[in-house]
N, C-alpha and C. Protein backbone atom coordinates (compact mmCIF):
# COMPACT_ATOMS: atom_id res chain seq x y z
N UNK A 1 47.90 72.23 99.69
CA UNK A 1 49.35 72.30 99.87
C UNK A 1 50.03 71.76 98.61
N UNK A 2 50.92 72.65 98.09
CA UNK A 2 51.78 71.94 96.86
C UNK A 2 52.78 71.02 97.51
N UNK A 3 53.16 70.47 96.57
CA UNK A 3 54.75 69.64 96.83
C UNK A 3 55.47 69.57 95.92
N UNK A 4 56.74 70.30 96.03
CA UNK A 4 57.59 70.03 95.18
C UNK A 4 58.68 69.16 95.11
N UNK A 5 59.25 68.66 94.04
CA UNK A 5 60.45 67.58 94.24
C UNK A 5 61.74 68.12 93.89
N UNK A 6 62.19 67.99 94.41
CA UNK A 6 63.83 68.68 93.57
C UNK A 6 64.64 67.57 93.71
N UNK A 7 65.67 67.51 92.73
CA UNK A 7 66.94 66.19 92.39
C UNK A 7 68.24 67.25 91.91
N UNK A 8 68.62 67.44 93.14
CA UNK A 8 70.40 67.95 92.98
C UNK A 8 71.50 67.20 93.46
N UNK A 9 72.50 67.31 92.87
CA UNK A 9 73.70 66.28 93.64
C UNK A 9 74.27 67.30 95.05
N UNK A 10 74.26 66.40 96.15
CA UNK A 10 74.73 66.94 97.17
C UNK A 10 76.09 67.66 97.27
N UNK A 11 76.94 66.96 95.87
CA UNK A 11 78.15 67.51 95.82
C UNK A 11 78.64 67.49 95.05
N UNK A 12 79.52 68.14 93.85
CA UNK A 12 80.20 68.47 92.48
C UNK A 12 81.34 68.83 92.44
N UNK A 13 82.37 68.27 91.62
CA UNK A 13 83.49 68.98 91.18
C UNK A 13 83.65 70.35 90.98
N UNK A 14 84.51 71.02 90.92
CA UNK A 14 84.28 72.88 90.30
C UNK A 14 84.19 72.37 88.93
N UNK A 15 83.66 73.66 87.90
CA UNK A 15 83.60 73.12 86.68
C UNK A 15 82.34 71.68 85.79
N UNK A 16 82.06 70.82 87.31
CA UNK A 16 81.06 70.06 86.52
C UNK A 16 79.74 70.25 85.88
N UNK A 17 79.28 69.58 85.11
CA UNK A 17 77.92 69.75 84.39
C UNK A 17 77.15 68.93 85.47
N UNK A 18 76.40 69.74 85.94
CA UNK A 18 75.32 68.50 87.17
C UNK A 18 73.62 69.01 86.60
N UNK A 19 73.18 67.79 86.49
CA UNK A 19 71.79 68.12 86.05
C UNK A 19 70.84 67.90 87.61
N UNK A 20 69.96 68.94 86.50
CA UNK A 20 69.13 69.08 87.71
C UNK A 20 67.52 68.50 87.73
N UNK A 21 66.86 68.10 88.57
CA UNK A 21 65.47 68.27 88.01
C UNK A 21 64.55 68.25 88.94
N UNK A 22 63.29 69.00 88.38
CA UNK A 22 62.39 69.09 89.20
C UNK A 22 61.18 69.07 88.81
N UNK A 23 59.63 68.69 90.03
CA UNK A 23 58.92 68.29 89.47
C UNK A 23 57.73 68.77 90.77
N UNK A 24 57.01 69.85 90.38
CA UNK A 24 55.68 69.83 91.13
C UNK A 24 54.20 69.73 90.92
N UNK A 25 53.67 69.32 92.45
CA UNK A 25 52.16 69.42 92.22
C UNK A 25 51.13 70.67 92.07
N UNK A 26 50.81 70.40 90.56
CA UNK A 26 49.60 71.59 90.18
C UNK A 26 48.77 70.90 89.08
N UNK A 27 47.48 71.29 89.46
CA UNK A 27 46.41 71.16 88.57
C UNK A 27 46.65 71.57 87.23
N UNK A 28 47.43 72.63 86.78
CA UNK A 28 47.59 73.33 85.80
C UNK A 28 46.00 73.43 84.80
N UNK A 29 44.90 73.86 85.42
CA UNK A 29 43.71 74.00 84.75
C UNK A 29 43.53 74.78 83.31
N UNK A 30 43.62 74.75 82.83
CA UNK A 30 43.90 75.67 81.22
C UNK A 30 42.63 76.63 80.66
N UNK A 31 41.69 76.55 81.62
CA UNK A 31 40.55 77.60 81.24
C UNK A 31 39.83 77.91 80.60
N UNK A 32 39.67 76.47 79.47
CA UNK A 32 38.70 76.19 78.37
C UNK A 32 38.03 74.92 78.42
N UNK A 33 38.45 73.97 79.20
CA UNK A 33 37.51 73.07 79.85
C UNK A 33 36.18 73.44 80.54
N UNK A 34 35.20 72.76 80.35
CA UNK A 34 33.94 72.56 81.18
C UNK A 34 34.11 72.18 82.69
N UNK A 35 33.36 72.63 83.67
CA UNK A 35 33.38 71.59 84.51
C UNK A 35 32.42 70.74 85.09
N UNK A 36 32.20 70.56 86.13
CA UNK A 36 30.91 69.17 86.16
C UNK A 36 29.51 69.84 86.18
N UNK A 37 29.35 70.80 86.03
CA UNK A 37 28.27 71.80 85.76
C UNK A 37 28.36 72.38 84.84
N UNK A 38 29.00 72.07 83.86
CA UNK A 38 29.21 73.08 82.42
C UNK A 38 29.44 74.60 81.87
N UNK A 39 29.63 74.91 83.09
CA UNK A 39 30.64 76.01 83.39
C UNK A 39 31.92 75.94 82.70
N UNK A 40 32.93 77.11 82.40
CA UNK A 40 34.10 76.67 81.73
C UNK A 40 34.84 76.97 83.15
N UNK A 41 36.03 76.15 83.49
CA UNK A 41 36.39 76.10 84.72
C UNK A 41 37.53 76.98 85.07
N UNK A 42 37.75 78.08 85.53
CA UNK A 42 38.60 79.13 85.37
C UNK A 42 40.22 79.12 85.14
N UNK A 43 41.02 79.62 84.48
CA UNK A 43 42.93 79.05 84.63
C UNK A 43 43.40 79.23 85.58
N UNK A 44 44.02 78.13 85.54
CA UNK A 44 45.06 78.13 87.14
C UNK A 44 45.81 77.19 86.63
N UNK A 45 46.91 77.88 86.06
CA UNK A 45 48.51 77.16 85.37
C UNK A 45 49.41 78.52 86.20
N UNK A 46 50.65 77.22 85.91
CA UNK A 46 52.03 77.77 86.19
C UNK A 46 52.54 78.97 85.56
N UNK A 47 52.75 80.06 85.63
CA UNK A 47 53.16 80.47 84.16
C UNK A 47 54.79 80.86 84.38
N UNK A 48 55.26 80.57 85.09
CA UNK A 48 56.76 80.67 85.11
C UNK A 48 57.47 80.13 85.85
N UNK A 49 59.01 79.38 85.86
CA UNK A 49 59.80 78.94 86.34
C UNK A 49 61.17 79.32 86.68
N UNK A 50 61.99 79.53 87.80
CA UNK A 50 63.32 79.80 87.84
C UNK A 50 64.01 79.05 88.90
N UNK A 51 65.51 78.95 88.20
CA UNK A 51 66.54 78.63 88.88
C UNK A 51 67.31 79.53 88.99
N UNK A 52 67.60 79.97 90.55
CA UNK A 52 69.06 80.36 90.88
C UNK A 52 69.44 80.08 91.88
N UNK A 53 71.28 80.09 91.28
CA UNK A 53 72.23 79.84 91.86
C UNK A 53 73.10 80.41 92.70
N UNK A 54 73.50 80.35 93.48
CA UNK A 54 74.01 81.66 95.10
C UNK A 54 73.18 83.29 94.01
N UNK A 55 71.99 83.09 94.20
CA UNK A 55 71.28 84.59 93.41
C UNK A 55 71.40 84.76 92.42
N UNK A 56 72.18 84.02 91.28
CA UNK A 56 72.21 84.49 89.90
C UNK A 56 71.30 83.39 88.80
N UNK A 57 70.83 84.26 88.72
CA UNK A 57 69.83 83.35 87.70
C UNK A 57 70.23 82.48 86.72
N UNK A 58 69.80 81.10 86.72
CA UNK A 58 70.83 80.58 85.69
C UNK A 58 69.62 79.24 84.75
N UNK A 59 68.45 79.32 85.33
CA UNK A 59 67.91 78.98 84.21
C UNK A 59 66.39 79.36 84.49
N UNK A 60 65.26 79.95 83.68
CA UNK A 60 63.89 80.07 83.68
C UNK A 60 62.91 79.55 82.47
N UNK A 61 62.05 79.23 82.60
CA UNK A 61 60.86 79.32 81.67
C UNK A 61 59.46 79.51 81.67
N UNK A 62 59.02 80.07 80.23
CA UNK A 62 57.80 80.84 80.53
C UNK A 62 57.17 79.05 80.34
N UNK A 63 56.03 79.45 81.23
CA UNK A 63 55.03 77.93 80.97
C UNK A 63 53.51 78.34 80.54
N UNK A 64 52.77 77.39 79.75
CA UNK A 64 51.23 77.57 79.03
C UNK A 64 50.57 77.02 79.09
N UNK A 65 49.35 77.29 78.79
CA UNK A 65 48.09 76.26 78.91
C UNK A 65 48.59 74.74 78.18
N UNK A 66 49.36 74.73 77.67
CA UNK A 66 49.67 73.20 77.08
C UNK A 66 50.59 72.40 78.03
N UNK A 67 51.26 73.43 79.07
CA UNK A 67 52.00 72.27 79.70
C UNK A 67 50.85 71.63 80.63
N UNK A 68 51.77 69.99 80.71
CA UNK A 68 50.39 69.29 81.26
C UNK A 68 50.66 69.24 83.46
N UNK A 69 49.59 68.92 83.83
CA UNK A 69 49.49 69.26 85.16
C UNK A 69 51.27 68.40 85.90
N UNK A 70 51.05 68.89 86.97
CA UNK A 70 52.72 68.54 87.51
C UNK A 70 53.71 68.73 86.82
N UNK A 71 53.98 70.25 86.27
CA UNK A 71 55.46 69.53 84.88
C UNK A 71 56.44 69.55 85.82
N UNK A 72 56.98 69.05 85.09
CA UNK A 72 58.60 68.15 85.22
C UNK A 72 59.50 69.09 84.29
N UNK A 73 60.81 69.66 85.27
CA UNK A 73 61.33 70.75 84.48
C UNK A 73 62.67 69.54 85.03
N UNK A 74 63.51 69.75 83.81
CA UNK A 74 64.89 69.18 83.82
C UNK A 74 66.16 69.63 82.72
N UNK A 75 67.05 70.41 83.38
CA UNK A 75 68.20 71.36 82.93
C UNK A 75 69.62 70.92 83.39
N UNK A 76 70.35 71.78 82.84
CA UNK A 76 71.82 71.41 83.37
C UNK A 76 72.65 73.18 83.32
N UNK A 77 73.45 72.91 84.51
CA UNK A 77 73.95 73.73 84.62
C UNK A 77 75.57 73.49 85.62
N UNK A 78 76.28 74.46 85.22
CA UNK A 78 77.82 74.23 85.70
C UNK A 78 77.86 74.69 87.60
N UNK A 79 78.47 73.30 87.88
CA UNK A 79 78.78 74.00 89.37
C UNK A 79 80.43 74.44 89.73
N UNK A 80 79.99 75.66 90.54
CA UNK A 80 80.56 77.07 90.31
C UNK A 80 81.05 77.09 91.32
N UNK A 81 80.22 77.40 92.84
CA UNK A 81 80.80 77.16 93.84
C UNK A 81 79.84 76.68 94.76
N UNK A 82 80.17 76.35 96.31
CA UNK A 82 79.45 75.95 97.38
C UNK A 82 78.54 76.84 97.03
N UNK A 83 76.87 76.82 97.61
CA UNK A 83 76.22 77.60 97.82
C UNK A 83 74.19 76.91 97.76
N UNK A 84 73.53 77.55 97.35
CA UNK A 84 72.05 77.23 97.28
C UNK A 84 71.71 77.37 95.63
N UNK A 85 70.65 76.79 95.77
CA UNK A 85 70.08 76.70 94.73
C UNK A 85 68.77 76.90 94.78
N UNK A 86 67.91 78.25 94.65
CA UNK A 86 66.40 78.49 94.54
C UNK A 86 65.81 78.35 93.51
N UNK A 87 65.00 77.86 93.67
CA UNK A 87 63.69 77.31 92.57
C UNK A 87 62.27 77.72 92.86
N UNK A 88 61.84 79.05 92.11
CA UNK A 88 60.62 79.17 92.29
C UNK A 88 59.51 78.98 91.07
N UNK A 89 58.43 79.05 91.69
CA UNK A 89 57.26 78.68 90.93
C UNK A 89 56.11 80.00 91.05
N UNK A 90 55.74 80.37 89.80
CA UNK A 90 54.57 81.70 90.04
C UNK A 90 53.42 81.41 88.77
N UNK A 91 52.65 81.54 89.11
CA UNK A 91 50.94 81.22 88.47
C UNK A 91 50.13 81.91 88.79
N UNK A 92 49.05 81.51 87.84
CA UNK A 92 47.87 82.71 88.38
C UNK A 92 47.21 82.21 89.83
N UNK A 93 46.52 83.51 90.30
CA UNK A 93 46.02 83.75 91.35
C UNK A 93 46.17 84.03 92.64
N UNK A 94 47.82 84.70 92.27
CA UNK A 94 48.99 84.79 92.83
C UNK A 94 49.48 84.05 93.59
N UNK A 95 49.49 82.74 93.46
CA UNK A 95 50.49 81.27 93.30
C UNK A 95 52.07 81.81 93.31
N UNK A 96 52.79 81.40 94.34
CA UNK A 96 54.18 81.20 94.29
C UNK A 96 54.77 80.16 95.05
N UNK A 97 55.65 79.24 95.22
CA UNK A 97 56.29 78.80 95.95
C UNK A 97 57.64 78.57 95.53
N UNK A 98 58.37 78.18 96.24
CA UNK A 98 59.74 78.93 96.29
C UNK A 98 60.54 77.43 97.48
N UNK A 99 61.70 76.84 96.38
CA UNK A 99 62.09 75.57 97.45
C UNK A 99 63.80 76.18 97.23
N UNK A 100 64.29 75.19 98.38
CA UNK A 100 66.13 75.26 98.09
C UNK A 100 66.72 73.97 98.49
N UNK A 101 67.63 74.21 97.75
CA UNK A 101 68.33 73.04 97.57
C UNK A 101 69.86 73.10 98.02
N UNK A 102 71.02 72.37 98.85
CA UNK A 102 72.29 73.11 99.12
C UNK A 102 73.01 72.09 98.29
N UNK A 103 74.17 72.66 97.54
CA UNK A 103 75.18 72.01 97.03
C UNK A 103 76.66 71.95 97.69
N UNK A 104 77.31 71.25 97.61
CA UNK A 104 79.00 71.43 97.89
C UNK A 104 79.60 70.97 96.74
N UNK A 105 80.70 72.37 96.32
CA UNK A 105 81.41 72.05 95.14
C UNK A 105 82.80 72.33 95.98
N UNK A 106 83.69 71.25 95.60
CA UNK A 106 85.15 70.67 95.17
C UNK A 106 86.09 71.36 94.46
């Protein structure tokens, strides 16, 4: 079971800059390591990230064998209006999970 963390403000001015951040559990295995049998141990990383906001995409990134296990993604973005905030996660081995978050904007 993954776990993800998310840190949004429950509530924002219109117009404010509210940061966001988030942070989940993954091995992020990079696929050139050995493993306890000397085998090279197969990849299983993140390879992409997104944020959106009532559906509009408003921030992503591609991720690599260098990011290190659990990353920690942290952005900023303007709140616009009431609504959700989805955050998904996709990796190999067809890995996805997918959290939300609700805001109230002012």
């Amino acid at each position: 079971m993954v776990r993800a963390l998310i840190s949004v403000p429950k509530t924002a001015k219109k117009g404010e800059v509210i940061e966001i951040k988030t942070l989940i559990s993954h091995v992020m295995e990079t696929g050139y390591r050995p493993d306890a049998t000397g085998k090279v141990a197969p990849r299983d990383i993140l390879r992409r990230f997104t944020c959106r906001y009532n559906d509009e995409e408003v921030f992503s990134a591609d991720l690599w064998q260098a990011v290190a296990a659990n990353p920690f993604i942290s952005f900023t973005t303007v709140a616009t209006a009431s609504g959700t905030l989805s955050f998904t996660w996709t990796g190999d081995n067809g890995f996805s999970q997918t959290e939300t978050a609700a805001i109230t904007v002012t």
